[in-house]
N, C-alpha and C. Protein backbone atom coordinates (compact mmCIF):
# COMPACT_ATOMS: atom_id res chain seq x y z
N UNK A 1 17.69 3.56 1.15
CA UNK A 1 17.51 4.93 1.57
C UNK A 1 16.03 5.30 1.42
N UNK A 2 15.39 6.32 2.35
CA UNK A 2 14.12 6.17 2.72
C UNK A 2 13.80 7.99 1.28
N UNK A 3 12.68 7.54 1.17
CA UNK A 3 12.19 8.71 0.39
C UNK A 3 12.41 9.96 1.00
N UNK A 4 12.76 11.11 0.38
CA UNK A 4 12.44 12.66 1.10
C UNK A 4 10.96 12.88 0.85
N UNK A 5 10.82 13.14 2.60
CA UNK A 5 9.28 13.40 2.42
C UNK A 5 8.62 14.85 1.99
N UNK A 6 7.55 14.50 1.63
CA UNK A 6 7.07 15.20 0.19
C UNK A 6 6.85 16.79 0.69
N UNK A 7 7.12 18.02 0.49
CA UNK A 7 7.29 19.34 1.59
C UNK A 7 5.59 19.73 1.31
N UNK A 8 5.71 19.98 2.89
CA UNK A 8 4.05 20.45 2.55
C UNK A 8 3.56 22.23 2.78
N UNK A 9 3.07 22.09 1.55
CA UNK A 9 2.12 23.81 1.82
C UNK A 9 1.34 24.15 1.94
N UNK A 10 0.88 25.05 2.32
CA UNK A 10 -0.45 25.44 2.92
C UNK A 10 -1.66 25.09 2.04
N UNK A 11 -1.24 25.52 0.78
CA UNK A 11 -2.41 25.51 -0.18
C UNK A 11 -1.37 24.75 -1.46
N UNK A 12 -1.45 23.71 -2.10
CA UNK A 12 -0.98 23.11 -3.30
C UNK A 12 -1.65 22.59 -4.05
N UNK A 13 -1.07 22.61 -5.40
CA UNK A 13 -2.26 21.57 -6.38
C UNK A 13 -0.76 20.88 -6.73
N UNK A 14 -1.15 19.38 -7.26
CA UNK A 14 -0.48 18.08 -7.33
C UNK A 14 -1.14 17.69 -8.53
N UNK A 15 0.14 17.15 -9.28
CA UNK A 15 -0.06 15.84 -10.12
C UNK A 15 -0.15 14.47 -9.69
N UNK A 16 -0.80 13.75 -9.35
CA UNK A 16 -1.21 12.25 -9.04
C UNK A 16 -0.76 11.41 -9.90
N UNK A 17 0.16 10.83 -10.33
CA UNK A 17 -0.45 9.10 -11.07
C UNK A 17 -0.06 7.97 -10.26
N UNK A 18 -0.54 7.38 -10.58
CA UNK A 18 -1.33 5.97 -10.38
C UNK A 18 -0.82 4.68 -11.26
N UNK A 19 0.00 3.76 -10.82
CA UNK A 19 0.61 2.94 -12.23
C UNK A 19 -0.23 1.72 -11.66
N UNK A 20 -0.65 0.30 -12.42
CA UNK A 20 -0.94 -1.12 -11.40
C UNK A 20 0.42 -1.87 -11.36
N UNK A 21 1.37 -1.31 -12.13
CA UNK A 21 2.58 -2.15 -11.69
C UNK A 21 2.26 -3.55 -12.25
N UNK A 22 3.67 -4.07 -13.20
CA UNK A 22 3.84 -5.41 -13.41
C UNK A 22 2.49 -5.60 -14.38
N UNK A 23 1.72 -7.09 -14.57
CA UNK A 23 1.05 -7.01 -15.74
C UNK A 23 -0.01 -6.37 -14.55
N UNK A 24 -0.31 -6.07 -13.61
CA UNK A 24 -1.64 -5.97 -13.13
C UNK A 24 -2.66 -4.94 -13.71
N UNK A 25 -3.60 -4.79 -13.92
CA UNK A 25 -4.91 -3.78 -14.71
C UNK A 25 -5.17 -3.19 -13.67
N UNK A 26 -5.65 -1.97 -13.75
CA UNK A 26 -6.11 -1.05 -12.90
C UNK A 26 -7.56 -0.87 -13.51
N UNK A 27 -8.10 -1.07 -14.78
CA UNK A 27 -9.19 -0.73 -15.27
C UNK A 27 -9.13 -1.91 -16.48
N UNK A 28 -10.56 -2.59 -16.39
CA UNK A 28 -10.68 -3.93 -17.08
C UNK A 28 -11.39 -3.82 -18.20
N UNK A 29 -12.54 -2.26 -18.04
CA UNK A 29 -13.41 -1.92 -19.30
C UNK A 29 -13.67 -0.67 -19.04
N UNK A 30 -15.25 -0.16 -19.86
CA UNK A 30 -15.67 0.82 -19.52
C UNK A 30 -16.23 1.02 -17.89
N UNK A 31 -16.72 0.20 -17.89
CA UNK A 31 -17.46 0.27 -16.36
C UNK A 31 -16.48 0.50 -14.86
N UNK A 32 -15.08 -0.22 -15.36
CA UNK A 32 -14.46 -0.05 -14.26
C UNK A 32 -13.83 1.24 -13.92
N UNK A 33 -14.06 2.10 -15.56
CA UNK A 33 -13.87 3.78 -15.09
C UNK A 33 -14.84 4.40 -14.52
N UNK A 34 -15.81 3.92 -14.96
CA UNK A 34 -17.20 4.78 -14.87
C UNK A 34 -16.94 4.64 -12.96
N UNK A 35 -16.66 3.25 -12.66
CA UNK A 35 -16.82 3.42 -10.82
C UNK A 35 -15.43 4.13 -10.70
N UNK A 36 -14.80 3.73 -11.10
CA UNK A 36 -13.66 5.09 -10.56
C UNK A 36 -13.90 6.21 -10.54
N UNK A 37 -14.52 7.21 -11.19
CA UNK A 37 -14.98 8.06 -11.73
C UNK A 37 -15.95 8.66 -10.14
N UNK A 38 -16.76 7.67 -10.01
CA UNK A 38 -17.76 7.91 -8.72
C UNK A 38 -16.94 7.88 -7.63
N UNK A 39 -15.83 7.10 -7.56
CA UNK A 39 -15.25 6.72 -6.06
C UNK A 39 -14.32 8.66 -6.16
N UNK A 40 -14.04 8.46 -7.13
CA UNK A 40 -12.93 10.05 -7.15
C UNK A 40 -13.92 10.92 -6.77
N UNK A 41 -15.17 11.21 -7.29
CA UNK A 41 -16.34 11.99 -6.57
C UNK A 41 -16.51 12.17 -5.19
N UNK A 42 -16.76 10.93 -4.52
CA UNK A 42 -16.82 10.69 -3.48
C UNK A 42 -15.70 11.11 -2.39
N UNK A 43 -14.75 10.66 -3.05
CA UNK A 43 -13.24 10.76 -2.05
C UNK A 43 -13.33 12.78 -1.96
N UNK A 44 -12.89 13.17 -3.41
CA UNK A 44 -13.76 14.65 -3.10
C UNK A 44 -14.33 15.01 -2.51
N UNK A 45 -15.09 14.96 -1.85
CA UNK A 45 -15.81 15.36 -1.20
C UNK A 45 -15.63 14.93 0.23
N UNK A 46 -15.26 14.04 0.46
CA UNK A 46 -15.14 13.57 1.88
C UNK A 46 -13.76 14.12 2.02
N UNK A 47 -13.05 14.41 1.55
CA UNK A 47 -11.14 14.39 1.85
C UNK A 47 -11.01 16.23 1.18
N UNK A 48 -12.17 16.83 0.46
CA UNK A 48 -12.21 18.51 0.94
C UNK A 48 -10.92 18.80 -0.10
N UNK A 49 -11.25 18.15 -1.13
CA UNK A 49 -10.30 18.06 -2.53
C UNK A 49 -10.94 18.93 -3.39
N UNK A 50 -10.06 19.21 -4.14
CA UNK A 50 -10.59 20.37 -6.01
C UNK A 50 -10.13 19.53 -7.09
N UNK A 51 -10.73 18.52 -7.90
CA UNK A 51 -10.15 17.89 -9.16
C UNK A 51 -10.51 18.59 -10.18
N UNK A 52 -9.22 19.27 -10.43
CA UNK A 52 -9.14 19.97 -11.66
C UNK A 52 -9.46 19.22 -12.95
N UNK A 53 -8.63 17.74 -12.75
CA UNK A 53 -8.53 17.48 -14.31
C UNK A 53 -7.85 15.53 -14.41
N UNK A 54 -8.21 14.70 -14.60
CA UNK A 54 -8.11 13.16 -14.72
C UNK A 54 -7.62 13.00 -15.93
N UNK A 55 -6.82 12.13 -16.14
CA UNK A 55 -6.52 11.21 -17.26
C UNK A 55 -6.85 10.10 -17.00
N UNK A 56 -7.89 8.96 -17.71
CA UNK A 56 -7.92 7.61 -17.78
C UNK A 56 -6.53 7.24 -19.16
N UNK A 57 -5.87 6.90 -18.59
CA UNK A 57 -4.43 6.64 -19.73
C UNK A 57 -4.59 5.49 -20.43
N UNK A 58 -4.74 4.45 -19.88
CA UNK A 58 -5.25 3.24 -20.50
C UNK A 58 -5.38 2.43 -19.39
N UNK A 59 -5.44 1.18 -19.25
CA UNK A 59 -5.85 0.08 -18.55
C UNK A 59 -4.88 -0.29 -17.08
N UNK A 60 -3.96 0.25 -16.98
CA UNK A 60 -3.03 0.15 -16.06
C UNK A 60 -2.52 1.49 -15.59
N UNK A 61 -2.97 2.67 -15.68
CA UNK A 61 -2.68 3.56 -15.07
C UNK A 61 -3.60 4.66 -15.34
N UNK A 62 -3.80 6.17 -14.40
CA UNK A 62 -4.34 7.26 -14.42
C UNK A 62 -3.39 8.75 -13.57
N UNK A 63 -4.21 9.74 -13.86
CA UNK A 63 -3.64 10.55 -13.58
C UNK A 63 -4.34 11.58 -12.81
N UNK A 64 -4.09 12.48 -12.32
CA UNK A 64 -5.10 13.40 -11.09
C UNK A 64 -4.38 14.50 -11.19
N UNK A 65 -5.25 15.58 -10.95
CA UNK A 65 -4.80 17.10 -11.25
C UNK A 65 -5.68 17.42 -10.11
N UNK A 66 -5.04 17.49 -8.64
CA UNK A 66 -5.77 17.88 -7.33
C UNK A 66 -5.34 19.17 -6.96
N UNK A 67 -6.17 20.23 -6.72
CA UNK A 67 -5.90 21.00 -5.39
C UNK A 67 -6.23 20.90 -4.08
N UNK A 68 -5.46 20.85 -2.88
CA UNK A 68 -5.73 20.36 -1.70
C UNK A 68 -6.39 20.95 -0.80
N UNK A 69 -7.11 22.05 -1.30
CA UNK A 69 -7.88 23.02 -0.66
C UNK A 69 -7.24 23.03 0.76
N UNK A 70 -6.25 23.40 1.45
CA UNK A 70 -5.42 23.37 2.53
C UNK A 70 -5.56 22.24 3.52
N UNK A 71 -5.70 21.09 2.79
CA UNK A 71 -5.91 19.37 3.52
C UNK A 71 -4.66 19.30 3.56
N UNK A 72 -4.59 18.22 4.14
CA UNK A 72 -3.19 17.25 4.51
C UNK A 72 -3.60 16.25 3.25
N UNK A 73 -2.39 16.50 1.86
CA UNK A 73 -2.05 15.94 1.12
C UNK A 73 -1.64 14.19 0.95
N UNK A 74 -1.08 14.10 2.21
CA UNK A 74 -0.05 12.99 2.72
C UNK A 74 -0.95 11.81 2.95
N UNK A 75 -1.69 12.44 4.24
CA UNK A 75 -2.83 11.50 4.86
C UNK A 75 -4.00 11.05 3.84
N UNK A 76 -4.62 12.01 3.07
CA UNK A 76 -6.15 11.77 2.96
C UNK A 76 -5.60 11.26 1.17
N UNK A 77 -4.38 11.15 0.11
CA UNK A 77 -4.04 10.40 -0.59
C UNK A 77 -3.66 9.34 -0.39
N UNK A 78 -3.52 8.77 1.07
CA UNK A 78 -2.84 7.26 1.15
C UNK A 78 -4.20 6.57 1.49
N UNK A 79 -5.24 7.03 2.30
CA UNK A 79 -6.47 7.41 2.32
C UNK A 79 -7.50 6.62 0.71
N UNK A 80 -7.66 7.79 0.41
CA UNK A 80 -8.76 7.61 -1.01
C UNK A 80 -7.76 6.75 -2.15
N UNK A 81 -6.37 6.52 -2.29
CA UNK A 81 -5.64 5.37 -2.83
C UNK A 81 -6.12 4.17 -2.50
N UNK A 82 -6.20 3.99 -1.01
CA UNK A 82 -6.22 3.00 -0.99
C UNK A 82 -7.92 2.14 -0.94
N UNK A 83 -8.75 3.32 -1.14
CA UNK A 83 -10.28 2.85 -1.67
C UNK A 83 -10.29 3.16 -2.97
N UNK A 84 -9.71 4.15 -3.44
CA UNK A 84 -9.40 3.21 -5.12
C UNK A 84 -9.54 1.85 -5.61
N UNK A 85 -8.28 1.57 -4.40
CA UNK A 85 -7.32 0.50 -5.03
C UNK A 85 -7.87 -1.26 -4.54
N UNK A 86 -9.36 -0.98 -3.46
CA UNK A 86 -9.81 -2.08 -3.10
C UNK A 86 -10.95 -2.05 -3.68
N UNK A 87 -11.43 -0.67 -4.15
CA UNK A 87 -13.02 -1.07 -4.78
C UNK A 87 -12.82 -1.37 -6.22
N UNK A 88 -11.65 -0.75 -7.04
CA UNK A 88 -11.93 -0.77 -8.60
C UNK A 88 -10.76 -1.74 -8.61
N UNK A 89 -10.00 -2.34 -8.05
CA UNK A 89 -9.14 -3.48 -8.62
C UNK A 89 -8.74 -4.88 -7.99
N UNK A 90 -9.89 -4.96 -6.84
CA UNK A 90 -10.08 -6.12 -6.32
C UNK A 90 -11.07 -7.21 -7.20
């Protein structure tokens, strides 16, 4: 059975996390937050985001406290996930 897709509003703020699943690392040291840290900057700004508030949790997962400043939630998170997920854990 397929997910219910996620209802969208005009203006929302979202909780994000982020797991690497299985043994995989999402973050290997300090440095690999520090570039996460810049790429979440970046994606901000290009994708017209408000980050309220991050958790680095530990080594395999994080957390995001976004407002979507009236973006498309859907698109521009599958988006900046997935340059996350090729610059800090490739």
């Amino acid at each position: 059975m397929a997910r219910k897709a996620r209802e969208k509003n005009l203006f929302g703020t979202y909780l994000i996390k982020q797991y690497g699943g299985g043994c995989r690392q999402l973050f290997m040291d300090d440095t690999d937050r520090e570039k996460f840290i810049k790429i979440v900057t970046k994606a901000k700004a290009k994708f017209n985001f408000r980050l309220y508030a991050y958790c680095l949790e530990d080594a395999d997962s994080y957390e995001l406290i976004i407002y979507d400043n009236g973006s498309d939630i859907s698109k521009n998170h599958e988006k900046y996930q997935y340059i996350i997920w090729n610059v800090c854990c490739m």
